[in-house]
N, C-alpha and C. Protein backbone atom coordinates (compact mmCIF):
# COMPACT_ATOMS: atom_id res chain seq x y z
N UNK A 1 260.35 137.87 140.37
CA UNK A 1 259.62 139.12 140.30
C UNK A 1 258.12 138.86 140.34
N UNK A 2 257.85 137.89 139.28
CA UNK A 2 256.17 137.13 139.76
C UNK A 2 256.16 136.94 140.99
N UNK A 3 256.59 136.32 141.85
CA UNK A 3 256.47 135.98 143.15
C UNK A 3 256.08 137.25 143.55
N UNK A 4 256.75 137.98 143.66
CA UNK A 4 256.45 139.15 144.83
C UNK A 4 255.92 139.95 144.35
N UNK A 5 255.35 140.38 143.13
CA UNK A 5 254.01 140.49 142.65
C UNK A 5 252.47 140.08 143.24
N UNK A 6 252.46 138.83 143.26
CA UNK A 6 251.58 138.06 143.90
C UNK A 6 251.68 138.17 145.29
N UNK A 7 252.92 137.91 146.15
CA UNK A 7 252.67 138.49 147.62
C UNK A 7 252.22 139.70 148.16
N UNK A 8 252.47 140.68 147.00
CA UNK A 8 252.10 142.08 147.36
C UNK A 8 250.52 142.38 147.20
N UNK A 9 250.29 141.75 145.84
CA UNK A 9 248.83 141.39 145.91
C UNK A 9 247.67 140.88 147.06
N UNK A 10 248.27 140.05 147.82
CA UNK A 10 248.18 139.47 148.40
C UNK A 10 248.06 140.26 149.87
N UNK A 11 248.96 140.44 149.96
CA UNK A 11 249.03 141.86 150.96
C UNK A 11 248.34 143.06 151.41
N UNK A 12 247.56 143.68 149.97
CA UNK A 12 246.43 144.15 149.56
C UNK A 12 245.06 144.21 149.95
N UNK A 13 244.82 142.57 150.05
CA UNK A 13 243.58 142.29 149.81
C UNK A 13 243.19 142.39 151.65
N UNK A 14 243.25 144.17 152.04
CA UNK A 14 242.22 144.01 153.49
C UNK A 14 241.35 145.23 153.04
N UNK A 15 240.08 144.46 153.85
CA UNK A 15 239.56 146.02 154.09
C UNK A 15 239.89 147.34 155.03
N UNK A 16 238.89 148.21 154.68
CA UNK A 16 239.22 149.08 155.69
C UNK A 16 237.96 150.33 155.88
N UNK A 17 237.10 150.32 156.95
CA UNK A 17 236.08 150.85 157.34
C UNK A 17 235.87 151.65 158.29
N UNK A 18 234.65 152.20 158.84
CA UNK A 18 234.16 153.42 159.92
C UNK A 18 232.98 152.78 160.34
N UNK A 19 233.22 151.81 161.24
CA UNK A 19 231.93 150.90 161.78
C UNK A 19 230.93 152.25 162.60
N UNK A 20 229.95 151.32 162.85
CA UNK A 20 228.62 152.63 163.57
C UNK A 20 229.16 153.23 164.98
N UNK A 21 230.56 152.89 165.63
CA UNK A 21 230.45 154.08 166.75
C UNK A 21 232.08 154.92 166.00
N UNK A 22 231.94 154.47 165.01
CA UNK A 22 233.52 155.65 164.70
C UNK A 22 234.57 155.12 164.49
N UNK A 23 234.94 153.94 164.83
CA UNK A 23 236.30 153.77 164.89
C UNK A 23 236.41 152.84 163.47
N UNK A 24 237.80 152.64 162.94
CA UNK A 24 238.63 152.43 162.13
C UNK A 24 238.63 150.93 162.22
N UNK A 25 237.83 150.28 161.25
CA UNK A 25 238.23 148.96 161.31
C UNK A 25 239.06 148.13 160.11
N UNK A 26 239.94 147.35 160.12
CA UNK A 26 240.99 146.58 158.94
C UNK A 26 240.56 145.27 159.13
N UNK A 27 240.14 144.46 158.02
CA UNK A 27 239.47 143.18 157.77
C UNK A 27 240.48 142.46 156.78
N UNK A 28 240.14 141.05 156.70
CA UNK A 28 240.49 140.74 155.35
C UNK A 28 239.02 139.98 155.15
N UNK A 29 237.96 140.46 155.60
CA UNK A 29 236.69 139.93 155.16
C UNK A 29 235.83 141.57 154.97
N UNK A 30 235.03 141.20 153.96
CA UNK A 30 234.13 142.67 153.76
C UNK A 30 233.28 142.78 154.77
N UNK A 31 232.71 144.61 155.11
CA UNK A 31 232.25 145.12 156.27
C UNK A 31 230.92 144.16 155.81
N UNK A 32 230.29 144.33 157.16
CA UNK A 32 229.26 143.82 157.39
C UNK A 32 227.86 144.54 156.68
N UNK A 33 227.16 144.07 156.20
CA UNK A 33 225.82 144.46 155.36
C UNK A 33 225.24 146.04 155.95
N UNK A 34 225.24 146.19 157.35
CA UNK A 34 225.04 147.40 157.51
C UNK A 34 226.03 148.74 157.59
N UNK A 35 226.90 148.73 156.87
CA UNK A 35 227.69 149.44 156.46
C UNK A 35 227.62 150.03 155.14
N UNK A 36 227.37 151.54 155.27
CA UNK A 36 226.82 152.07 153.94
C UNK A 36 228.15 152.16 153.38
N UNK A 37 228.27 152.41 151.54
CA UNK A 37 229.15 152.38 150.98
C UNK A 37 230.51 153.71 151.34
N UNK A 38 229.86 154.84 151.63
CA UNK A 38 230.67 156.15 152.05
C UNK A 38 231.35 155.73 153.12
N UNK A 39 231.16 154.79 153.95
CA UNK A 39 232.16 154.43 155.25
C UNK A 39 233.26 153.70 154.76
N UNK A 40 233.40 152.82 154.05
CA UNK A 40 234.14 152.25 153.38
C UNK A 40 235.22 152.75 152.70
N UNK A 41 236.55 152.82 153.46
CA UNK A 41 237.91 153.65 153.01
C UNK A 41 238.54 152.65 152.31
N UNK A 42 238.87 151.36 151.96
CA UNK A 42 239.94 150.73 150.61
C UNK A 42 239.06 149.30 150.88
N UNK A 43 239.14 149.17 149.60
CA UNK A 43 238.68 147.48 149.29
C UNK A 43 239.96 146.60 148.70
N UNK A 44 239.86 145.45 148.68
CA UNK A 44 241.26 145.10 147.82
C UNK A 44 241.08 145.00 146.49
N UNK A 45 241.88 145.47 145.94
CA UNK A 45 242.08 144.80 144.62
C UNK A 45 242.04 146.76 144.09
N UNK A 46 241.96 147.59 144.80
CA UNK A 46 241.60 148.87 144.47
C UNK A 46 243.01 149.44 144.14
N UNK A 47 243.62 148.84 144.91
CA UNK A 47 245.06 149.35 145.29
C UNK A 47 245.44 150.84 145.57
N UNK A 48 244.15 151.52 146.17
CA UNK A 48 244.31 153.05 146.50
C UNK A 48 243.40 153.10 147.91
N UNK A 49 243.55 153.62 148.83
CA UNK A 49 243.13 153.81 149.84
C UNK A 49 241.50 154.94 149.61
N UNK A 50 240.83 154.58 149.74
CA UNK A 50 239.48 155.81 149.56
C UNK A 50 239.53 157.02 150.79
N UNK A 51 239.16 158.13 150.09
CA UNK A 51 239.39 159.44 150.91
C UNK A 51 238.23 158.89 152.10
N UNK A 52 238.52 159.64 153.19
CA UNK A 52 237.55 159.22 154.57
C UNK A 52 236.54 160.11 154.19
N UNK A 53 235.48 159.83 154.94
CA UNK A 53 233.79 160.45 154.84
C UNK A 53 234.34 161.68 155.47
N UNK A 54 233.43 163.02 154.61
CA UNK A 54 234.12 164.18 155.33
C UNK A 54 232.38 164.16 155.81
N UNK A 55 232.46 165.06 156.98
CA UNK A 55 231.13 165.58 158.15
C UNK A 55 230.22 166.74 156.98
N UNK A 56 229.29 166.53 157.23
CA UNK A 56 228.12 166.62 157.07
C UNK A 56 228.36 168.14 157.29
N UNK A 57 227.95 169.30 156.41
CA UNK A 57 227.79 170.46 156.91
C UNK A 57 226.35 170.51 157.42
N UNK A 58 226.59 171.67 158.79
CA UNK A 58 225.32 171.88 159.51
C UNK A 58 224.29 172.21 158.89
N UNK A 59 222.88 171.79 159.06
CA UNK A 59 221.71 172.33 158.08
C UNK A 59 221.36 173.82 158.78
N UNK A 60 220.93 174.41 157.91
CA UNK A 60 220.35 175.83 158.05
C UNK A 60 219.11 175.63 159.04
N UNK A 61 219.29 176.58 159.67
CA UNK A 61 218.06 177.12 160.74
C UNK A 61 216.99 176.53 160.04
N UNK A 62 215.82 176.11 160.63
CA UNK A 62 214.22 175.90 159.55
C UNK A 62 214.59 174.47 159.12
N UNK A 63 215.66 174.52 158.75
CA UNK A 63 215.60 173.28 157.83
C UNK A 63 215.61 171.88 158.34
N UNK A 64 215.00 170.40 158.00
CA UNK A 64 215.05 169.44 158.61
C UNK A 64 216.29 168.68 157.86
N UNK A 65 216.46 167.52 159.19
CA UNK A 65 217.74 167.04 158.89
C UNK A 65 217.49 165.66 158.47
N UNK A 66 218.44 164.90 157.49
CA UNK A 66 217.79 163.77 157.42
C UNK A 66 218.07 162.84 158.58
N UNK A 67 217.06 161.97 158.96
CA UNK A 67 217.30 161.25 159.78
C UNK A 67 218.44 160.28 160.02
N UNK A 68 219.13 159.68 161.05
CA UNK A 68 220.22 159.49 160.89
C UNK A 68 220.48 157.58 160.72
N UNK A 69 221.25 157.09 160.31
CA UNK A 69 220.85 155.64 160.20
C UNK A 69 220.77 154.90 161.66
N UNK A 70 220.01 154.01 161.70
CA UNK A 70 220.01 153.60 163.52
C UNK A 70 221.59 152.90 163.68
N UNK A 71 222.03 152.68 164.95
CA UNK A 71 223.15 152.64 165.53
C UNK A 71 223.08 151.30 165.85
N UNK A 72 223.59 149.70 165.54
CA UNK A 72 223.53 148.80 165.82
C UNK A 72 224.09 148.69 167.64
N UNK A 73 223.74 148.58 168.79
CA UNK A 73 224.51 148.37 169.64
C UNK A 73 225.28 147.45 169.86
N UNK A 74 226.41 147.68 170.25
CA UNK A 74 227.45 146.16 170.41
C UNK A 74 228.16 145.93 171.30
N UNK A 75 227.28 144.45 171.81
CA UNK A 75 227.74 143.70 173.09
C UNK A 75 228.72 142.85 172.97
N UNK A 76 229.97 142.91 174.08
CA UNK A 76 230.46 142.28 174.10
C UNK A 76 230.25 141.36 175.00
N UNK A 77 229.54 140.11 175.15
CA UNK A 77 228.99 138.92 175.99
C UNK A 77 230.44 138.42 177.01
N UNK A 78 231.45 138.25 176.19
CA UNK A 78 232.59 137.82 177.30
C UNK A 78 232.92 138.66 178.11
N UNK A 79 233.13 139.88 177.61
CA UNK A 79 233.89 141.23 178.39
C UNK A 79 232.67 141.15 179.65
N UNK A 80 231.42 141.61 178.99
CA UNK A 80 230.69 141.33 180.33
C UNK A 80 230.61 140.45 181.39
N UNK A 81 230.80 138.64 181.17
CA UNK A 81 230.50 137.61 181.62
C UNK A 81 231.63 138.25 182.58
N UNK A 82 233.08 138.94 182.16
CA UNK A 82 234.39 138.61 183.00
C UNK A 82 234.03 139.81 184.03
N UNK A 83 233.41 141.18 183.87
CA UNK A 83 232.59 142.08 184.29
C UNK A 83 231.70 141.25 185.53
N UNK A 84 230.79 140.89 185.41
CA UNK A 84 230.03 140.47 186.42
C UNK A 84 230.81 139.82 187.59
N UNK A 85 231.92 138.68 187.11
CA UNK A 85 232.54 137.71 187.59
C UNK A 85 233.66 138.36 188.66
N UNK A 86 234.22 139.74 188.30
CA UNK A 86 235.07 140.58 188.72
C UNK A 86 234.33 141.27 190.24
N UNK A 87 232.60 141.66 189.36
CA UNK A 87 232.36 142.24 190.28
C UNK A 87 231.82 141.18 191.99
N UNK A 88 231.27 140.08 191.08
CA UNK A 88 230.85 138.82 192.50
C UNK A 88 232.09 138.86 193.32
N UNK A 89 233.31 138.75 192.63
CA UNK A 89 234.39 138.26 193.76
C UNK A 89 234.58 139.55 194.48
N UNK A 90 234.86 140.47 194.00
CA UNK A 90 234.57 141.66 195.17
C UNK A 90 233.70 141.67 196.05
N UNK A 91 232.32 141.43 195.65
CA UNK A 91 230.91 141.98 196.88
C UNK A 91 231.73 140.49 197.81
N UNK A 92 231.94 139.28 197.82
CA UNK A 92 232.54 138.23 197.92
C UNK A 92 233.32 138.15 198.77
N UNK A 93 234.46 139.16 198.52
CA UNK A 93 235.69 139.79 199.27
C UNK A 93 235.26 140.70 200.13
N UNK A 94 234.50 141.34 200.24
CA UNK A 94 233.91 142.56 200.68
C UNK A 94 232.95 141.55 202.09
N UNK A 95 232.23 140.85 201.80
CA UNK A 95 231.76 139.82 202.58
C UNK A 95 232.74 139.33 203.53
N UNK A 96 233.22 138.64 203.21
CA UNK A 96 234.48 137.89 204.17
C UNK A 96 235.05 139.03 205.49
N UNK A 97 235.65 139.97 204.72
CA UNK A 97 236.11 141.24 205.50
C UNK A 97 235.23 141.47 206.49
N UNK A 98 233.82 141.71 206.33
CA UNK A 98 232.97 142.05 206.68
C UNK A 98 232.43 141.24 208.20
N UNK A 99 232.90 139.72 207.64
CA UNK A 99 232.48 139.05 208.67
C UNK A 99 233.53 138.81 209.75
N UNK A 100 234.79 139.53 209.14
CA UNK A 100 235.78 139.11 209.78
C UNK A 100 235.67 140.44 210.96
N UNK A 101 235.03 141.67 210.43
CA UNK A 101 235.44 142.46 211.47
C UNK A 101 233.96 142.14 211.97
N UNK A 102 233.33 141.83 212.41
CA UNK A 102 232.28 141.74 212.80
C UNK A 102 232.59 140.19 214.07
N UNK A 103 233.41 139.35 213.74
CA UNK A 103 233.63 138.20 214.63
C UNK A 103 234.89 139.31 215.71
N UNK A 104 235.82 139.61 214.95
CA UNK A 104 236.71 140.57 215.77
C UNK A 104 236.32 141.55 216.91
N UNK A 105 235.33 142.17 216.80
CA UNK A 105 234.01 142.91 217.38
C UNK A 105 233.29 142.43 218.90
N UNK A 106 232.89 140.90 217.98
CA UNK A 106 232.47 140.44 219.26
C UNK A 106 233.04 140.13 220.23
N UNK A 107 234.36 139.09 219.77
CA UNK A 107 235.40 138.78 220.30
C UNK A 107 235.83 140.13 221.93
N UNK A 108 235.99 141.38 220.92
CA UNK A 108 236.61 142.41 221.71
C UNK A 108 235.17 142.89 223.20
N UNK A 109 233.97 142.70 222.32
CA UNK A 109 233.08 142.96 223.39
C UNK A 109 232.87 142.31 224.38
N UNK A 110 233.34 140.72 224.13
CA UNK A 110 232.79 139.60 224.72
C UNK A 110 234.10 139.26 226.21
N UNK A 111 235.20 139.70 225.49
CA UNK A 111 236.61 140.07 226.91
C UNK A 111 236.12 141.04 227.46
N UNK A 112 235.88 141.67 226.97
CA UNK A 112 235.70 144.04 227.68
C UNK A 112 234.23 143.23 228.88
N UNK A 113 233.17 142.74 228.35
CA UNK A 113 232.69 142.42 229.13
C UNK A 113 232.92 141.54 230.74
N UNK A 114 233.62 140.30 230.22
CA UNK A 114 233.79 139.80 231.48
C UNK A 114 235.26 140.66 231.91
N UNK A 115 236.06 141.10 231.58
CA UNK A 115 236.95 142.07 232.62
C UNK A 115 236.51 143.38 233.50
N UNK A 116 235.37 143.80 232.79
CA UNK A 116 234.49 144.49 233.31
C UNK A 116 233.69 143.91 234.85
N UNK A 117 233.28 143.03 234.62
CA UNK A 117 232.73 142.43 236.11
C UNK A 117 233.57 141.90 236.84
N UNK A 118 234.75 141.50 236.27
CA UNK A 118 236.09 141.17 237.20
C UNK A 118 236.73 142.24 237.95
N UNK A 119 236.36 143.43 237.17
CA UNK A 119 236.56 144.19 237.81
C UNK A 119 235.66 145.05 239.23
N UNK A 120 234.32 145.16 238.31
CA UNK A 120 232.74 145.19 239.34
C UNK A 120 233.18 144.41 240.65
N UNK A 121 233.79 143.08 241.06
CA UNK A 121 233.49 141.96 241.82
C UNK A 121 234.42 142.70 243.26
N UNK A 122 234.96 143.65 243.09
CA UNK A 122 235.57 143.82 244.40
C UNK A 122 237.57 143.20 244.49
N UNK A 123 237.07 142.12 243.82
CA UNK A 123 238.20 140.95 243.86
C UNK A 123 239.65 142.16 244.07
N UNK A 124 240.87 141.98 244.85
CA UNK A 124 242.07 142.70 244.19
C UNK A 124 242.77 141.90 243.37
N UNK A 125 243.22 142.97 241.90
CA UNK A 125 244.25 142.23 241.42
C UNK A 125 245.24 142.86 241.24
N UNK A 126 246.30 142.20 240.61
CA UNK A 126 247.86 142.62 240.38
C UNK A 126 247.83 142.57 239.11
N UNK A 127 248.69 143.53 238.67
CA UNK A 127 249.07 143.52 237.12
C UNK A 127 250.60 143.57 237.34
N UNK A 128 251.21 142.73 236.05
CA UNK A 128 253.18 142.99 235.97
C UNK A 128 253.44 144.19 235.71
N UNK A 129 253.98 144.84 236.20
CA UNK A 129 254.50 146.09 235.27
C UNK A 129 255.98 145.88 234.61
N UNK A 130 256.64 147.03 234.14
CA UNK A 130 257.83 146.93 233.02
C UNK A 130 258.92 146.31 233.37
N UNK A 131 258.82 146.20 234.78
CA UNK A 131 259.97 145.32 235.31
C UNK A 131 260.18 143.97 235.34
N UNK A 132 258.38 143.76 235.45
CA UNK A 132 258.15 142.04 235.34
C UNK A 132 257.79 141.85 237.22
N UNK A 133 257.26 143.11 237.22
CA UNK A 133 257.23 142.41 239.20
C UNK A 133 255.85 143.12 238.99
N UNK A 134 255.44 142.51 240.05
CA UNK A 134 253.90 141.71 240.57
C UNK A 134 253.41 143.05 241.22
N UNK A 135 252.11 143.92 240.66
CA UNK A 135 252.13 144.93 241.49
C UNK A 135 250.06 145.13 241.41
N UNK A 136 250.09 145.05 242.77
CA UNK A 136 248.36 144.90 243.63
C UNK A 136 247.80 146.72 242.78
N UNK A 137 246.65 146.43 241.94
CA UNK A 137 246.18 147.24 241.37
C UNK A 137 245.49 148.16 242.54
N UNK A 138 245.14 149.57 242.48
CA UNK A 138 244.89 150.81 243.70
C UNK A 138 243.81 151.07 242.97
N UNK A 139 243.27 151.62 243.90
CA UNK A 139 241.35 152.35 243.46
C UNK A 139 241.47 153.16 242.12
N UNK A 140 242.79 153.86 241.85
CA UNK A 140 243.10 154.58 240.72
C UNK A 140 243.26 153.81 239.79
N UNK A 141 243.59 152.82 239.57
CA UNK A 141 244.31 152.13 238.34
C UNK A 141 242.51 151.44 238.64
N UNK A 142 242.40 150.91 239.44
CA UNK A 142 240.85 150.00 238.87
C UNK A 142 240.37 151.42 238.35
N UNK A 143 239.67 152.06 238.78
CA UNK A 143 239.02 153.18 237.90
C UNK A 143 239.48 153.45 237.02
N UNK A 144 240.77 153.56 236.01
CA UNK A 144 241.28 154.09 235.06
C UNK A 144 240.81 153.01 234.38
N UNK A 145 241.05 151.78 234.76
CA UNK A 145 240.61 150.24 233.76
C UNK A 145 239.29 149.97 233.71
N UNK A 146 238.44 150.64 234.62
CA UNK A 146 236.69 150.45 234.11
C UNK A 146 236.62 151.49 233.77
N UNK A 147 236.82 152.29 233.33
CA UNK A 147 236.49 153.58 232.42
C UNK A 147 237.11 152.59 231.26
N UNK A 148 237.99 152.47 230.80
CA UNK A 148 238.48 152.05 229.49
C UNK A 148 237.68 150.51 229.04
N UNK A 149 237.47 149.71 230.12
CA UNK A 149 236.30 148.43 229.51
C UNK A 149 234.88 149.33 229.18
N UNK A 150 234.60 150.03 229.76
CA UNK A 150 233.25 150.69 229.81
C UNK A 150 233.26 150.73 228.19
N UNK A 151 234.50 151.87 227.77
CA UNK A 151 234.47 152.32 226.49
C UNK A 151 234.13 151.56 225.60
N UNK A 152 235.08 150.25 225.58
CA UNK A 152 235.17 149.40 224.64
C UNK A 152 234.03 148.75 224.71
N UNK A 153 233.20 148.44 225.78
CA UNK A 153 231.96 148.09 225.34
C UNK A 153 230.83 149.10 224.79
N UNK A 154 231.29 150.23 225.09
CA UNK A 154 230.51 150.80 224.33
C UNK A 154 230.45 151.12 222.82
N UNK A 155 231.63 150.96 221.88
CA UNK A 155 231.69 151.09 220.91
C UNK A 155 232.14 149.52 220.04
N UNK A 156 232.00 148.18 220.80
CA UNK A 156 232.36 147.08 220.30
C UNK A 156 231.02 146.16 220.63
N UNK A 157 230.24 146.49 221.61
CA UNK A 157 228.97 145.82 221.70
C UNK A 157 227.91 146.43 221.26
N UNK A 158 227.89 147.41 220.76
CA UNK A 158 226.36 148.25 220.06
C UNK A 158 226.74 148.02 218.86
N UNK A 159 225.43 149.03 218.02
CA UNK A 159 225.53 148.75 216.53
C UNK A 159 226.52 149.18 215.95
N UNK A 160 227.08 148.41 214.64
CA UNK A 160 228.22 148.97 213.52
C UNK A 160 227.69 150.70 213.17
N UNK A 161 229.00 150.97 213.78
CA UNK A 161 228.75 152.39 213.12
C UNK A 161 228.62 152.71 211.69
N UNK A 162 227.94 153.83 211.46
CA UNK A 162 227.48 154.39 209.54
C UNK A 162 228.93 154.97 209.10
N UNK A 163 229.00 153.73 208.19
CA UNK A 163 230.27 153.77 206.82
C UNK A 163 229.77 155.01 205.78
C-alpha cells in the first residue's frame, strides 16, 4: 500500500500552465520565470488542479487599460532550418524542370528549323504512309508541312511565353 502511495505521488509531481500564446502546457519541470503566477493551473505536491485564469472583463468606455505583459516570441530554429531546406529543394526542383523544358524547346526549334529549309530547297520527298509504302509528297502536303514547321518555330524559337 506504501508503494503505491509513493507511485501515485510520484505521478503527481507535473506541472501545468498557459504559456504567452495560450496554449496548455504539462511539465515535470516548473514554468519558466516569465510566467505570472495566475497562469499556473496545478503544481505538484498540491494534489488539486487550480481553476484556469478566467478573461478579463472589458474596461468601461474612458477608462485605460492596463498594459498588457510583453509576449516572449518563440522560435523554433529547427522547424525553420527544415523550412528553408524544403523550400531550396523546390526553387531546386523548379530549376531542373525549368531547364529541362527550355533544352526540349530548343531541341524542337532546332529540327522545325532545318525541316523547314528541307523543305524551302525545292528537293521532292516521300513520306510512308499507314500502309508502309513510299509515297512522293504533292504541293499540298509540302504546304500543309511548312505551315506547321512555320508554327513550331514560331512558338519554340521566340521568347518563353508569360506563366
Amino acid at each position: 500500500m506504501g508503494l503505491l502511495l509513493a507511485c501515485s505521488s510520484a505521478a503527481m509531481a507535473q506541472w501545468q500552465w498557459i504559456d504567452g500564446t495560450g496554449r496548455k502546457v504539462f511539465s515535470d519541470t516548473p514554468p519558466p520565470a516569465s510566467i505570472p503566477d495566475k497562469s499556473i493551473l496545478k503544481k505538484p505536491g498540491s494534489g488539486m488542479t487550480l481553476p484556469a485564469p478566467i478573461a478579463e472583463p472589458a474596461a468601461a468606455p474612458g477608462a485605460t487599460a492596463a498594459p498588457a505583459a510583453p509576449q516572449i516570441p518563440v522560435r523554433d530554429t529547427e522547424l525553420e532550418a527544415k523550412k528553408k531546406q524544403a523550400e531550396q529543394a523546390e526553387e531546386a526542383k523548379k530549376k531542373v524542370e525549368m531547364e529541362r523544358q527550355l533544352k526540349a524547346r530548343a531541341d524542337s526549334c532546332e529540327r522545325a528549323r532545318k525541316a523547314k529549309v528541307t523543305m524551302d530547297s525545292g528537293v521532292r520527298l516521300a513520306t510512308t504512309n499507314a500502309k508502309g509504302e513510299r509515297e512522293v509528297m504533292d504541293d499540298k502536303a509540302r504546304a500543309a508541312e511548312t505551315q506547321r514547321m512555320e508554327g513550331i518555330i514560331r512558338s519554340d524559337c521566340g521568347p518563353l511565353p508569360k506563366q
